[in-house]
PDB file of N, CA and C in Angstrom:
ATOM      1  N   UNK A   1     117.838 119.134  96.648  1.00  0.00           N
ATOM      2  CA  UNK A   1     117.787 119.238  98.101  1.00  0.00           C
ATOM      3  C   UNK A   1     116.331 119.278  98.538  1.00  0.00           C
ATOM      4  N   UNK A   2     115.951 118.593  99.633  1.00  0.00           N
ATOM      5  CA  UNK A   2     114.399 118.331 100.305  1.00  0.00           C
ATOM      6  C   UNK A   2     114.644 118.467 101.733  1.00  0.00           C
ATOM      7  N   UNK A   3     113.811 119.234 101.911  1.00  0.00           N
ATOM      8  CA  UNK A   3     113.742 119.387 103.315  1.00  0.00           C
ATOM      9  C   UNK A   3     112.244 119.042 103.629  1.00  0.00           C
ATOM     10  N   UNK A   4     111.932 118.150 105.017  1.00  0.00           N
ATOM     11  CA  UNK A   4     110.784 117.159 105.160  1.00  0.00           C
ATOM     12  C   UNK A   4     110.650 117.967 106.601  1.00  0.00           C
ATOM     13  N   UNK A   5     109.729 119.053 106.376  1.00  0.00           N
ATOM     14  CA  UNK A   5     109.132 118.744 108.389  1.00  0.00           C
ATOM     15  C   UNK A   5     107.878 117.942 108.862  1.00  0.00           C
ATOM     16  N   UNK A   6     108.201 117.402 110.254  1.00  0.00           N
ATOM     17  CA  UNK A   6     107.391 116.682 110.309  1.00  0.00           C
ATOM     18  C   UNK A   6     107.120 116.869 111.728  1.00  0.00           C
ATOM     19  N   UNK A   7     106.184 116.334 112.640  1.00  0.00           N
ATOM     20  CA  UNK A   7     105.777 116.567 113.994  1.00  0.00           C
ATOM     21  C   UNK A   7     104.953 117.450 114.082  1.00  0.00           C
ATOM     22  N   UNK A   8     104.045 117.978 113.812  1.00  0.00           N
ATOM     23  CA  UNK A   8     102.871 118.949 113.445  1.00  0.00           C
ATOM     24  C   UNK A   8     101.474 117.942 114.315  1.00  0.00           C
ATOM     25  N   UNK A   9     100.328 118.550 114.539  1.00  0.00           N
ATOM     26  CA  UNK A   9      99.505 117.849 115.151  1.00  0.00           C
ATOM     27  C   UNK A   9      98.417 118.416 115.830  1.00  0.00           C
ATOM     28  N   UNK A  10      97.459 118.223 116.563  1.00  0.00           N
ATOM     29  CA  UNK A  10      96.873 118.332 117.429  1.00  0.00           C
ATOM     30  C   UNK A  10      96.708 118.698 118.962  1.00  0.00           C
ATOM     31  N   UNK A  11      96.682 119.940 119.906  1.00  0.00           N
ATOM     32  CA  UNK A  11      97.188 120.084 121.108  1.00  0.00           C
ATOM     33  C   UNK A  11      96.502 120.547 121.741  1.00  0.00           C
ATOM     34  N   UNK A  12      96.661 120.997 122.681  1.00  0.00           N
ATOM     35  CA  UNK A  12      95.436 121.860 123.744  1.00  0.00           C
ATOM     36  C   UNK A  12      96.654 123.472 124.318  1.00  0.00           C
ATOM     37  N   UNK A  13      95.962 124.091 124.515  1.00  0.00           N
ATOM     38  CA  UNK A  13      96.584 125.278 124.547  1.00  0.00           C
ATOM     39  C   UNK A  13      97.797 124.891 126.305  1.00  0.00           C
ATOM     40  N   UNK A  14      99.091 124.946 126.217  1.00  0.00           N
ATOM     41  CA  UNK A  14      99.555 125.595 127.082  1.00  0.00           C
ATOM     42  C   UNK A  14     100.508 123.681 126.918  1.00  0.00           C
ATOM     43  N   UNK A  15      99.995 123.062 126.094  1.00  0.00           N
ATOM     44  CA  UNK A  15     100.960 122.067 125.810  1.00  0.00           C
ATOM     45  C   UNK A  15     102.288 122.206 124.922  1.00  0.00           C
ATOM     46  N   UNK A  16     103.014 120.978 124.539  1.00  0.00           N
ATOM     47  CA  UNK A  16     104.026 121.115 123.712  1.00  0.00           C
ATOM     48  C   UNK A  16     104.295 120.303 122.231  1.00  0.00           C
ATOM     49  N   UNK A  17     104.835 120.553 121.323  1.00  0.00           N
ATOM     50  CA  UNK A  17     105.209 120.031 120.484  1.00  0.00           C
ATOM     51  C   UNK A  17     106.235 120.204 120.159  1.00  0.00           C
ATOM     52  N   UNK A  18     107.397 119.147 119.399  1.00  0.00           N
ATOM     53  CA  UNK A  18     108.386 118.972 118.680  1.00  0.00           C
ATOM     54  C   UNK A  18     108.031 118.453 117.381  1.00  0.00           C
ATOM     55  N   UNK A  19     108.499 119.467 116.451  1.00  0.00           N
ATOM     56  CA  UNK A  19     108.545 119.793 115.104  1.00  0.00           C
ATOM     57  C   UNK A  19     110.256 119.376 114.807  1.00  0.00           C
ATOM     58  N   UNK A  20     110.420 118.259 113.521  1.00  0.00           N
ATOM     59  CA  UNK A  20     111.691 118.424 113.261  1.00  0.00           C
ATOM     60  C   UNK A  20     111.388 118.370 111.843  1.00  0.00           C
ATOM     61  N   UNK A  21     112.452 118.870 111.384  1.00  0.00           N
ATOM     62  CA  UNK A  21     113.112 119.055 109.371  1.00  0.00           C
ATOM     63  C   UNK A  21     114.168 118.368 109.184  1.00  0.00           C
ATOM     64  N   UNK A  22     114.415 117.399 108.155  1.00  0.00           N
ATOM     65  CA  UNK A  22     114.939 116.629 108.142  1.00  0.00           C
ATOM     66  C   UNK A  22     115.426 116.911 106.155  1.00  0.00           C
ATOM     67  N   UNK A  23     116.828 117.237 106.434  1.00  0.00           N
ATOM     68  CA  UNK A  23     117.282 116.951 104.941  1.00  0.00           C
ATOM     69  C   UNK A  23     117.404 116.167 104.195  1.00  0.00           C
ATOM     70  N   UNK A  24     117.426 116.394 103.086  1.00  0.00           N
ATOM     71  CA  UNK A  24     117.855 114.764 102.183  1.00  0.00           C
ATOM     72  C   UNK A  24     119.517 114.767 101.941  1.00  0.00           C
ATOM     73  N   UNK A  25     119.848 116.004 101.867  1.00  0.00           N
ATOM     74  CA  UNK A  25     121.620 116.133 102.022  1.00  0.00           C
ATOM     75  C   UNK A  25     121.898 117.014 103.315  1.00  0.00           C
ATOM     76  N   UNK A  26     123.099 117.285 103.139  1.00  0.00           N
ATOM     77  CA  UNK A  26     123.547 117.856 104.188  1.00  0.00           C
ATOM     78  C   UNK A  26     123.666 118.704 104.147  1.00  0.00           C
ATOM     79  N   UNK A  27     122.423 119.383 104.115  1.00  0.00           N
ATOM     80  CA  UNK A  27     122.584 121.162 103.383  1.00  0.00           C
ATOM     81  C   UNK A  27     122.347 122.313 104.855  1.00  0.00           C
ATOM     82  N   UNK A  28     122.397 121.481 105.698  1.00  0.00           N
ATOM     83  CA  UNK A  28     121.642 122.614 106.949  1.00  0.00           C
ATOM     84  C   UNK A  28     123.095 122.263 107.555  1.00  0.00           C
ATOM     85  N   UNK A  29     124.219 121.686 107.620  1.00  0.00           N
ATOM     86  CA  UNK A  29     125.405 121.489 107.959  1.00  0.00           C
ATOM     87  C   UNK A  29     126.583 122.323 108.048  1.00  0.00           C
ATOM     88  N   UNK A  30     126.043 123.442 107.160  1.00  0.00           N
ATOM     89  CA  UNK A  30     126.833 124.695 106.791  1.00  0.00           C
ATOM     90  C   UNK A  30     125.882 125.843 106.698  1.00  0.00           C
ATOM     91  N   UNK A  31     124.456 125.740 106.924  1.00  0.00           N
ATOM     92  CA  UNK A  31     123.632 126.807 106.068  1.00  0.00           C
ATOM     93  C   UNK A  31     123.144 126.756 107.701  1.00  0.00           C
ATOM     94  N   UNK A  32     122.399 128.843 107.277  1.00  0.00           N
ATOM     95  CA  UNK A  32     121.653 128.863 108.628  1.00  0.00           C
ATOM     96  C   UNK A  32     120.328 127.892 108.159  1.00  0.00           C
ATOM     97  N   UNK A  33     119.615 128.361 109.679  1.00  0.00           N
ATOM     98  CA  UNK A  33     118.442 127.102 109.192  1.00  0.00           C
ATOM     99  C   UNK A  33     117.229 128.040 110.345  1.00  0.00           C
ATOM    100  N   UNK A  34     115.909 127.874 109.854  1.00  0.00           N
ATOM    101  CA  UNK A  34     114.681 128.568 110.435  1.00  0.00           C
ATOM    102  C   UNK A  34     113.804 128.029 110.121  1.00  0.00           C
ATOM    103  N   UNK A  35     112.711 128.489 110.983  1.00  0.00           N
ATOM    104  CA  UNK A  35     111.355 128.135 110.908  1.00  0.00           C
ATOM    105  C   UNK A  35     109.871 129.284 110.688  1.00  0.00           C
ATOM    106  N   UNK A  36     109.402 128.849 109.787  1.00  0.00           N
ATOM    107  CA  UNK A  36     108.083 130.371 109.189  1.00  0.00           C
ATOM    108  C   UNK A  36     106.953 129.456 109.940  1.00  0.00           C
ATOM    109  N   UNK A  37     106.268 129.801 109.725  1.00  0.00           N
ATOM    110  CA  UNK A  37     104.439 129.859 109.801  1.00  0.00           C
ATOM    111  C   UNK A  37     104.217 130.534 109.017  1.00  0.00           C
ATOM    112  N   UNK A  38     102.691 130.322 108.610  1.00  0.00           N
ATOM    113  CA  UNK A  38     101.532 130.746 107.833  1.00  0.00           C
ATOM    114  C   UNK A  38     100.201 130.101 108.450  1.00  0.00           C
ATOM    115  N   UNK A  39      99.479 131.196 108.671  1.00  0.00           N
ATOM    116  CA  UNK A  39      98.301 131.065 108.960  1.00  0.00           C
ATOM    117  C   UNK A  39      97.011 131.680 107.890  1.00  0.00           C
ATOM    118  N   UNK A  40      96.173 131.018 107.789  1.00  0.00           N
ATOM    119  CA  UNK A  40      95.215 131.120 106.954  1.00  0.00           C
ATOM    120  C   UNK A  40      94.835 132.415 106.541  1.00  0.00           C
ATOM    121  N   UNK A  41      95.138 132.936 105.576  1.00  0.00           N
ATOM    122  CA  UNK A  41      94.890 134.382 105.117  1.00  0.00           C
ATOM    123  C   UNK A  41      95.987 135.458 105.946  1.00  0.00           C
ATOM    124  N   UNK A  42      96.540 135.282 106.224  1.00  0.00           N
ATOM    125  CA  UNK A  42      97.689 135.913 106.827  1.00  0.00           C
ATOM    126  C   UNK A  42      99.524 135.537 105.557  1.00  0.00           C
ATOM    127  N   UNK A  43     100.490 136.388 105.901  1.00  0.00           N
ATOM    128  CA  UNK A  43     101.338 136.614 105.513  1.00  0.00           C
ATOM    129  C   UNK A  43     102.294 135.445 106.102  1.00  0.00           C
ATOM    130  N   UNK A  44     103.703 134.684 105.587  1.00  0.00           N
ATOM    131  CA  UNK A  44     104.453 133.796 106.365  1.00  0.00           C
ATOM    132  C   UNK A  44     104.868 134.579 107.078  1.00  0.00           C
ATOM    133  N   UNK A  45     105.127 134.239 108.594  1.00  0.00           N
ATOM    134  CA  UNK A  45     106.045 134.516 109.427  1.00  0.00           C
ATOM    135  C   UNK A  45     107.269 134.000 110.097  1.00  0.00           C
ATOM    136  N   UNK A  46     108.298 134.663 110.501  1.00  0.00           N
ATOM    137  CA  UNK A  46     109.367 134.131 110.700  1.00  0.00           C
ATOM    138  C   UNK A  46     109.536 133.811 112.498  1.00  0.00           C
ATOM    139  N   UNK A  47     109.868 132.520 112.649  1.00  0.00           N
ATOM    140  CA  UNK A  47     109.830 131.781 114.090  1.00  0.00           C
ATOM    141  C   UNK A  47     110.562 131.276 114.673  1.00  0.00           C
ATOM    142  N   UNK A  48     111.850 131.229 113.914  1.00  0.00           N
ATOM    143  CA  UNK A  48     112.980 131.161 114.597  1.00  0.00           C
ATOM    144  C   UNK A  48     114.029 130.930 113.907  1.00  0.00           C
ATOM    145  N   UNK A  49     115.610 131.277 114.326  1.00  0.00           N
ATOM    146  CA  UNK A  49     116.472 131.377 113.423  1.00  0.00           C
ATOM    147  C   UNK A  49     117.999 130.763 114.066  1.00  0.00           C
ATOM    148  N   UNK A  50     118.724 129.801 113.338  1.00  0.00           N
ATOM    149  CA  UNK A  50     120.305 129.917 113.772  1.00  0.00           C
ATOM    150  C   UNK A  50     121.037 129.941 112.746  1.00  0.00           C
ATOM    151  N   UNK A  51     122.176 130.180 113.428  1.00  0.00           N
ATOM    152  CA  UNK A  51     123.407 130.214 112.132  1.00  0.00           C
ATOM    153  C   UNK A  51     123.778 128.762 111.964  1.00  0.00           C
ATOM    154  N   UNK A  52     124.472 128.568 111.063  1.00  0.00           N
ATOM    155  CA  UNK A  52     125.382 127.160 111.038  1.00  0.00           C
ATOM    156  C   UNK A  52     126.325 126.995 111.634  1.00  0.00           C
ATOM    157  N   UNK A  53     126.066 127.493 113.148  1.00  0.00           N
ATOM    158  CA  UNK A  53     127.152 126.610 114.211  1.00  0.00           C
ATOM    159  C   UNK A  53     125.873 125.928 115.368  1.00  0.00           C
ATOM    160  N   UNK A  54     125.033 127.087 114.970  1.00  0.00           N
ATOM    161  CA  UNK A  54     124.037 126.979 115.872  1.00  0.00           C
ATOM    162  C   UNK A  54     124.043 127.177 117.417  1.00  0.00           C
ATOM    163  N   UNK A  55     125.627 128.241 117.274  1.00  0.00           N
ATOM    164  CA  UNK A  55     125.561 128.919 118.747  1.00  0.00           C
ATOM    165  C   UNK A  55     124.702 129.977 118.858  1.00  0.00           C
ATOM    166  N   UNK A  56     124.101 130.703 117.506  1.00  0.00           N
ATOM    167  CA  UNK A  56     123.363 131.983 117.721  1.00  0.00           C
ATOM    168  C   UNK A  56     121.740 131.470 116.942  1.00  0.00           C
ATOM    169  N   UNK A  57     121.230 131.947 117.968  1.00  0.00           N
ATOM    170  CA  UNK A  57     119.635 131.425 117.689  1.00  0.00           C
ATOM    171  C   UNK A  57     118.948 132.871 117.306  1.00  0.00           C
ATOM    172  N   UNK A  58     117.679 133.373 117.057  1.00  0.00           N
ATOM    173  CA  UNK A  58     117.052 134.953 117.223  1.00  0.00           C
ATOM    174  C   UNK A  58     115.424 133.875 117.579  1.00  0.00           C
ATOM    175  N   UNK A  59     114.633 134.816 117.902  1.00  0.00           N
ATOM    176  CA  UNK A  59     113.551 134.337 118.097  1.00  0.00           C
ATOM    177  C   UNK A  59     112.638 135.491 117.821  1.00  0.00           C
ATOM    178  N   UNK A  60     111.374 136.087 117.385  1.00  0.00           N
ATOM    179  CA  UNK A  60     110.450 137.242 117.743  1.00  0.00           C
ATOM    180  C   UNK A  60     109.542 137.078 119.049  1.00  0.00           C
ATOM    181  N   UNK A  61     109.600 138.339 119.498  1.00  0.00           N
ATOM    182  CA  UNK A  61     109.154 138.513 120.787  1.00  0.00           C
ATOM    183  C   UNK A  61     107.688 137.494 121.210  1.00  0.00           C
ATOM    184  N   UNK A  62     107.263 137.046 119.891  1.00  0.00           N
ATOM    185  CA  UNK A  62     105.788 136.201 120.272  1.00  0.00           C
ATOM    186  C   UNK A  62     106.428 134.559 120.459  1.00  0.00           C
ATOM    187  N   UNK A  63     107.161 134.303 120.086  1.00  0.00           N
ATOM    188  CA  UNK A  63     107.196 133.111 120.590  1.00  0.00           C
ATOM    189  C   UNK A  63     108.718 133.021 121.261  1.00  0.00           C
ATOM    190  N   UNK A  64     109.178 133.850 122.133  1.00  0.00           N
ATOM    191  CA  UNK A  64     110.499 133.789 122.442  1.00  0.00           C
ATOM    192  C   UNK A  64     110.360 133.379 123.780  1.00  0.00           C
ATOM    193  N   UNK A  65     111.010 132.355 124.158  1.00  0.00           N
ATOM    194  CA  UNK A  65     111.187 131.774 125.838  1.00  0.00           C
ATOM    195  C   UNK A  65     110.090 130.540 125.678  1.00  0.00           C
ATOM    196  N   UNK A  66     109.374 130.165 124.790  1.00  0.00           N
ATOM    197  CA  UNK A  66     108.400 129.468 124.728  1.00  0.00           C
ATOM    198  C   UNK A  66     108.985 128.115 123.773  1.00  0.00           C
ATOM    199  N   UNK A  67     109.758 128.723 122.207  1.00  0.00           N
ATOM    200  CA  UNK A  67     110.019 128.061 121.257  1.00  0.00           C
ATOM    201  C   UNK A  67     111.471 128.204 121.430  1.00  0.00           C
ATOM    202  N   UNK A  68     112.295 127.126 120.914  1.00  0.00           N
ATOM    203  CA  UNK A  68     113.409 126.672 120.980  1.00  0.00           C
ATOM    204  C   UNK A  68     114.119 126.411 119.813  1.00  0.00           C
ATOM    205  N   UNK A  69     115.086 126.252 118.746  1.00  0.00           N
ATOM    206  CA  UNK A  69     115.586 126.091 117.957  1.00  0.00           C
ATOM    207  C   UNK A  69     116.810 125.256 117.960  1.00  0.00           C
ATOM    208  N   UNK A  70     117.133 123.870 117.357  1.00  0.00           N
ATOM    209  CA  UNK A  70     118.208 123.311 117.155  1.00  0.00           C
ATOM    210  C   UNK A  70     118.569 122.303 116.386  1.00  0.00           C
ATOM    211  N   UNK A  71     119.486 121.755 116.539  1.00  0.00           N
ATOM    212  CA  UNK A  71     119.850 120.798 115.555  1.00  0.00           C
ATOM    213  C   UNK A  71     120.961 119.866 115.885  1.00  0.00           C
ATOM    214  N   UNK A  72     120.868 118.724 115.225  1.00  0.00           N
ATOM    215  CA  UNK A  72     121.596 117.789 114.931  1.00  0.00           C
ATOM    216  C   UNK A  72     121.910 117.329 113.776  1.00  0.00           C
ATOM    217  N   UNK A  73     123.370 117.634 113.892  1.00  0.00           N
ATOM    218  CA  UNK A  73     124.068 116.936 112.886  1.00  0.00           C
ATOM    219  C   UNK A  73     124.689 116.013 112.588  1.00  0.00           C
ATOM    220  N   UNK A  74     124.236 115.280 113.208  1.00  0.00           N
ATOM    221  CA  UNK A  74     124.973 113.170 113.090  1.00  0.00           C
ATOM    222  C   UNK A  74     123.266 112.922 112.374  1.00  0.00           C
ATOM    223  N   UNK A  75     122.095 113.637 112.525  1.00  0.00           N
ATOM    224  CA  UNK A  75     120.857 113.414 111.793  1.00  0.00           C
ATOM    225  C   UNK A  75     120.206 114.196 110.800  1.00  0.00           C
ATOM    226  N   UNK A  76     121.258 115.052 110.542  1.00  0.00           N
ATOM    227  CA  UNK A  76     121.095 116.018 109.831  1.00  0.00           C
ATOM    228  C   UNK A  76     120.005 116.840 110.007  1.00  0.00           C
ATOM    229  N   UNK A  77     119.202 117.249 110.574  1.00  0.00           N
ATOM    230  CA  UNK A  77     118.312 117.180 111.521  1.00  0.00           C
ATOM    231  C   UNK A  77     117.935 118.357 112.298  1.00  0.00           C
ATOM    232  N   UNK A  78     117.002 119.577 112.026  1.00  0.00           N
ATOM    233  CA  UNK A  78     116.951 120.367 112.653  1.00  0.00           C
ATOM    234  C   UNK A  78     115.611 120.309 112.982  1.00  0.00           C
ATOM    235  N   UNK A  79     115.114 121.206 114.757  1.00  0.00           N
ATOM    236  CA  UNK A  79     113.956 121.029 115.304  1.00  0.00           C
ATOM    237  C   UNK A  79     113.655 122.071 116.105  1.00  0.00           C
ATOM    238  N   UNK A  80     111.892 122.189 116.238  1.00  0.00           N
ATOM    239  CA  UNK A  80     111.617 123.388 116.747  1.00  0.00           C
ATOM    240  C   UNK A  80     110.662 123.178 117.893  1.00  0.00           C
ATOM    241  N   UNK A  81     111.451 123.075 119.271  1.00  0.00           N
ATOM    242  CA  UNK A  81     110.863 122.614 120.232  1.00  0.00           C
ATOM    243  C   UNK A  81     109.770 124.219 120.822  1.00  0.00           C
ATOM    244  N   UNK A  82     108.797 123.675 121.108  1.00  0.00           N
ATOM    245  CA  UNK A  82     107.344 124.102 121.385  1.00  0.00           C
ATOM    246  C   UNK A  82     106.519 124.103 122.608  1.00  0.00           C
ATOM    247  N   UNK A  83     107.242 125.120 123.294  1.00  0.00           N
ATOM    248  CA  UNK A  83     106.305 124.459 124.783  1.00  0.00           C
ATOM    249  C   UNK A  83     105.102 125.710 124.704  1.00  0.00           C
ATOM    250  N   UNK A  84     104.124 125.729 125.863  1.00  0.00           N
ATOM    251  CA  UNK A  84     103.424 126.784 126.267  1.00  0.00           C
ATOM    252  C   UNK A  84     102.979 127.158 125.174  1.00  0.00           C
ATOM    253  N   UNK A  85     102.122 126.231 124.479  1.00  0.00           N
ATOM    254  CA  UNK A  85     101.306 126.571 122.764  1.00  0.00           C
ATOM    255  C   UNK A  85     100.494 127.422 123.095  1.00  0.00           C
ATOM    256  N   UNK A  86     100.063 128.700 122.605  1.00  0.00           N
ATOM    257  CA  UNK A  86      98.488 129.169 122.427  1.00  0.00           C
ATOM    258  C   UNK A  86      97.498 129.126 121.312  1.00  0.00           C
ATOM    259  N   UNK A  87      96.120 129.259 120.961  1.00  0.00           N
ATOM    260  CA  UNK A  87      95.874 129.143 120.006  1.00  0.00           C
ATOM    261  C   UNK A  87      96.462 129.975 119.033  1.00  0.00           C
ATOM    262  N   UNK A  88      96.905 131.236 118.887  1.00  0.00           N
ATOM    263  CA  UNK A  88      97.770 132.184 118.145  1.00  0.00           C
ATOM    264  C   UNK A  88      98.710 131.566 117.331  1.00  0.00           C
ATOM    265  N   UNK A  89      99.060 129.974 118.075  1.00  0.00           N
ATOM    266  CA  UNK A  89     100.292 129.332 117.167  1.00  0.00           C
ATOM    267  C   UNK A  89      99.988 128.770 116.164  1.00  0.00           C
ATOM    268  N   UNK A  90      98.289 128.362 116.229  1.00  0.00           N
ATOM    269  CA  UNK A  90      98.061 127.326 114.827  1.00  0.00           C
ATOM    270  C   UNK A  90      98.533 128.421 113.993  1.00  0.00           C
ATOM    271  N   UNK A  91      98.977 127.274 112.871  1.00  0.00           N
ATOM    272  CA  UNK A  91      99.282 127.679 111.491  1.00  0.00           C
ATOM    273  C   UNK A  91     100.374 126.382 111.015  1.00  0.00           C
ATOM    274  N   UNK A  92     100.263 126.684 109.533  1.00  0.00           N
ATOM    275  CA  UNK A  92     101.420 125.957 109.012  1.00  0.00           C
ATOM    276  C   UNK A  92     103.123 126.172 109.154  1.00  0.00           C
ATOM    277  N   UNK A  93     103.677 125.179 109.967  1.00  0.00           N
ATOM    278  CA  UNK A  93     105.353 125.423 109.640  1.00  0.00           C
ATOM    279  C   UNK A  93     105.886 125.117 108.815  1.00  0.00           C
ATOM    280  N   UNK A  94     106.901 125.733 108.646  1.00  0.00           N
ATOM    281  CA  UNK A  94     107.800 125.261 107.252  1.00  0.00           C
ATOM    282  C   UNK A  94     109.275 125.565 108.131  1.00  0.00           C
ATOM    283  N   UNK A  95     109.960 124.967 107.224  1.00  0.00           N
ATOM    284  CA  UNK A  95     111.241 125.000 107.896  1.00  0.00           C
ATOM    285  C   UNK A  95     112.084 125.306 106.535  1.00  0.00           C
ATOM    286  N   UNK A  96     113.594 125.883 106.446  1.00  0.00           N
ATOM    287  CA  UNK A  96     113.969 126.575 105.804  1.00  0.00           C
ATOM    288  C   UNK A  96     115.584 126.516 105.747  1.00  0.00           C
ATOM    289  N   UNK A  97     116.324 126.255 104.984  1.00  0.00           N
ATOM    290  CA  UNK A  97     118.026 126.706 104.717  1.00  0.00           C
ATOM    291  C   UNK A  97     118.245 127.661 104.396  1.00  0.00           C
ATOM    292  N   UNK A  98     119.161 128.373 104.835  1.00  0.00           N
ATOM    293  CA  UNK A  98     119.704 129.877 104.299  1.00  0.00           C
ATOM    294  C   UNK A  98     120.573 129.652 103.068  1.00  0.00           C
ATOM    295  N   UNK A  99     120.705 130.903 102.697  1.00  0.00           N
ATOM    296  CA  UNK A  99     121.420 130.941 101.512  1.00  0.00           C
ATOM    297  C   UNK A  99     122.737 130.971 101.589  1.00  0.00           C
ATOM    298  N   UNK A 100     123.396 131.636 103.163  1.00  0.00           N
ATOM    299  CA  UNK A 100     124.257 131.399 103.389  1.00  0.00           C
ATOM    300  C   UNK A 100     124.500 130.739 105.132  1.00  0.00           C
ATOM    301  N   UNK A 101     125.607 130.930 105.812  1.00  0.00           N
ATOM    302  CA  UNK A 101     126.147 130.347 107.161  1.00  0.00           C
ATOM    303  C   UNK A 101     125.963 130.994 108.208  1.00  0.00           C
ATOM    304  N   UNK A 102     125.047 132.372 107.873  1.00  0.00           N
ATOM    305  CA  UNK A 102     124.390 133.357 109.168  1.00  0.00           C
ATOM    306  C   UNK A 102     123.112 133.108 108.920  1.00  0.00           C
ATOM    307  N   UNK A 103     122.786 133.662 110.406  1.00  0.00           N
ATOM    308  CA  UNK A 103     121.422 133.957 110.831  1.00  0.00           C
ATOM    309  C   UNK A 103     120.090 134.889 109.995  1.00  0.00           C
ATOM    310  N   UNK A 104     119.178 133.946 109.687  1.00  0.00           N
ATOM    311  CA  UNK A 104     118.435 135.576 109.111  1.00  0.00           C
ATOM    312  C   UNK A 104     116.615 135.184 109.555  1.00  0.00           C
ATOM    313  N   UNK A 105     116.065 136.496 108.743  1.00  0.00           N
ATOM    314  CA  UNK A 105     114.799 136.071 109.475  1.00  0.00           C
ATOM    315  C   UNK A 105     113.990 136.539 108.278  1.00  0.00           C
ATOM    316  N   UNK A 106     114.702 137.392 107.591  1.00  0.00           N
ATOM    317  CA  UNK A 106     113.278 137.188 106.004  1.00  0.00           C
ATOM    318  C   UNK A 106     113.530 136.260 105.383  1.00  0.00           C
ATOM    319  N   UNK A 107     112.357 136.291 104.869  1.00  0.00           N
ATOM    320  CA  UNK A 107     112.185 134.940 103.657  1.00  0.00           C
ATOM    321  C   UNK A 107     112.901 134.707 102.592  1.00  0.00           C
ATOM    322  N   UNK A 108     113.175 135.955 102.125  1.00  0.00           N
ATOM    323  CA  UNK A 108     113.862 135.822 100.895  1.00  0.00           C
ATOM    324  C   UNK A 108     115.508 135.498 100.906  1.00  0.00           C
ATOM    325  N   UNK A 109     115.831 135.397 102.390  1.00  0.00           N
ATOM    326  CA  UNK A 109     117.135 134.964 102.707  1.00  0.00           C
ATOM    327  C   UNK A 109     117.428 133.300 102.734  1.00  0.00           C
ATOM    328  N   UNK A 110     116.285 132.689 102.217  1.00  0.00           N
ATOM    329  CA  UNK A 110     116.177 131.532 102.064  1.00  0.00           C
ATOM    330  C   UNK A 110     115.724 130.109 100.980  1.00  0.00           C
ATOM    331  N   UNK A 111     117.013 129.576 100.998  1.00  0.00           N
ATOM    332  CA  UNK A 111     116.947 129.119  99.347  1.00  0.00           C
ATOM    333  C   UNK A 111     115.879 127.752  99.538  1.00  0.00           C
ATOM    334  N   UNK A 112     115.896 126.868 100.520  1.00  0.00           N
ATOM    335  CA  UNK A 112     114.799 125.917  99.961  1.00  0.00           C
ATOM    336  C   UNK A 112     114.208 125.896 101.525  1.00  0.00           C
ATOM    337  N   UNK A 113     112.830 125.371 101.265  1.00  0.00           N
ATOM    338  CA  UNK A 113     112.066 125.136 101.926  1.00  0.00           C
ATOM    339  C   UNK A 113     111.055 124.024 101.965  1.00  0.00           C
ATOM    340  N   UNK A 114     110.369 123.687 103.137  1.00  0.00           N
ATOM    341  CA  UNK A 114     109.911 122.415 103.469  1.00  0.00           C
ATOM    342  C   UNK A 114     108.765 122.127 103.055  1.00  0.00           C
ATOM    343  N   UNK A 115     107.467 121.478 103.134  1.00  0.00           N
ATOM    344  CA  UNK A 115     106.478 121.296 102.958  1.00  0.00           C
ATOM    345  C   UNK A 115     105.457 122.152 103.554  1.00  0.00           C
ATOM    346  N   UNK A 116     105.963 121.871 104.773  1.00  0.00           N
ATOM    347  CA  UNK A 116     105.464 122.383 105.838  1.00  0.00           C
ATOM    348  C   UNK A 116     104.489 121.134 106.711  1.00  0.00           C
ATOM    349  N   UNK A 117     104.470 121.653 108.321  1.00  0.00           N
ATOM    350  CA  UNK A 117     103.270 120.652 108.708  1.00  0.00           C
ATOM    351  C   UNK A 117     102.835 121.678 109.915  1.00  0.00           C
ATOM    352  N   UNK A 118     100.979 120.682 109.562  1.00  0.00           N
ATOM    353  CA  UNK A 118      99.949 121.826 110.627  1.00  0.00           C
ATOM    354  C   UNK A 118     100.500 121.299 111.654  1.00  0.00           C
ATOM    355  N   UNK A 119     100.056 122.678 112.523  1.00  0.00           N
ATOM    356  CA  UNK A 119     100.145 122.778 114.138  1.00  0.00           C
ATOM    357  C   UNK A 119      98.568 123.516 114.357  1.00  0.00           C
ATOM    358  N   UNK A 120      97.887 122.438 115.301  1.00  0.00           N
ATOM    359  CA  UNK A 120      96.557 123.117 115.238  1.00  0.00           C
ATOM    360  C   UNK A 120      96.558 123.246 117.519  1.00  0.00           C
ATOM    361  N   UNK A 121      96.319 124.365 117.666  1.00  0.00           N
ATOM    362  CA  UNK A 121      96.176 124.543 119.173  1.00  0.00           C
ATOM    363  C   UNK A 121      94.741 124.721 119.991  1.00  0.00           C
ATOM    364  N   UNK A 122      94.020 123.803 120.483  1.00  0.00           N
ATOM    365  CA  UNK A 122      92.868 124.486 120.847  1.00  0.00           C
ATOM    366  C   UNK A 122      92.594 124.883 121.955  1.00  0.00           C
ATOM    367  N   UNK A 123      91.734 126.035 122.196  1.00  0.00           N
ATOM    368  CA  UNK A 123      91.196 126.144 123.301  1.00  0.00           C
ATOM    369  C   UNK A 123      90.213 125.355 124.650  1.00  0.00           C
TER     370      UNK A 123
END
């Protein structure tokens, strides 16, 4: 199983980006599915979360009302829409399958993960 995110880039603070993860099977079809960051000398963090219906989303209070979480499944296809960037957001995303069909937000609740791609925000 591979999970590919991609849409990462270049922005100016208070713009948007769409980030999507893209499976090689259909493993986010049944599995929850999320998104971390990592920023340079810092710890991964967790950025957003749904279950595998993808009626229940969670978000942390720093990027909540700003970042968006969803998916498609005719593309197998999950994405992490990005409005109102600050510089606080650069860092690397990764995107993530759960181990199981709920929602979670630590890491270790998660069996594979993506490459990841930069998100750089400037001032």
């Amino acid at each position: 199983v591979q999970l590919q995110a991609s849409g990462g880039g270049l922005v100016q603070t208070g713009g948007s980006l769409r980030l999507s993860c893209e499976a090689s099977k259909r493993t986010n079809s049944n599995n929850g599915m999320g998104w971390f960051r990592q920023a340079p000398g810092k710890e991964r963090e967790f950025v957003a979360a749904m279950d595998w219906t993808g009626g229940r989303t969670y978000y942390p209070d720093s990027v909540k009302g700003r970042f968006t979480i969803s998916r498609d499944r005719a593309k197998n296809t999950v994405y992490l829409q990005m409005n109102n960037l600050k510089a606080e957001d650069t860092a690397v995303y990764y995107c993530a399958a759960n181990l199981g069909a709920g929602l979670a937000t630590s890491t270790g609740s998660y069996r594979y993960w993506g490459r990841g791609t930069q998100v750089t925000v400037s001032s």
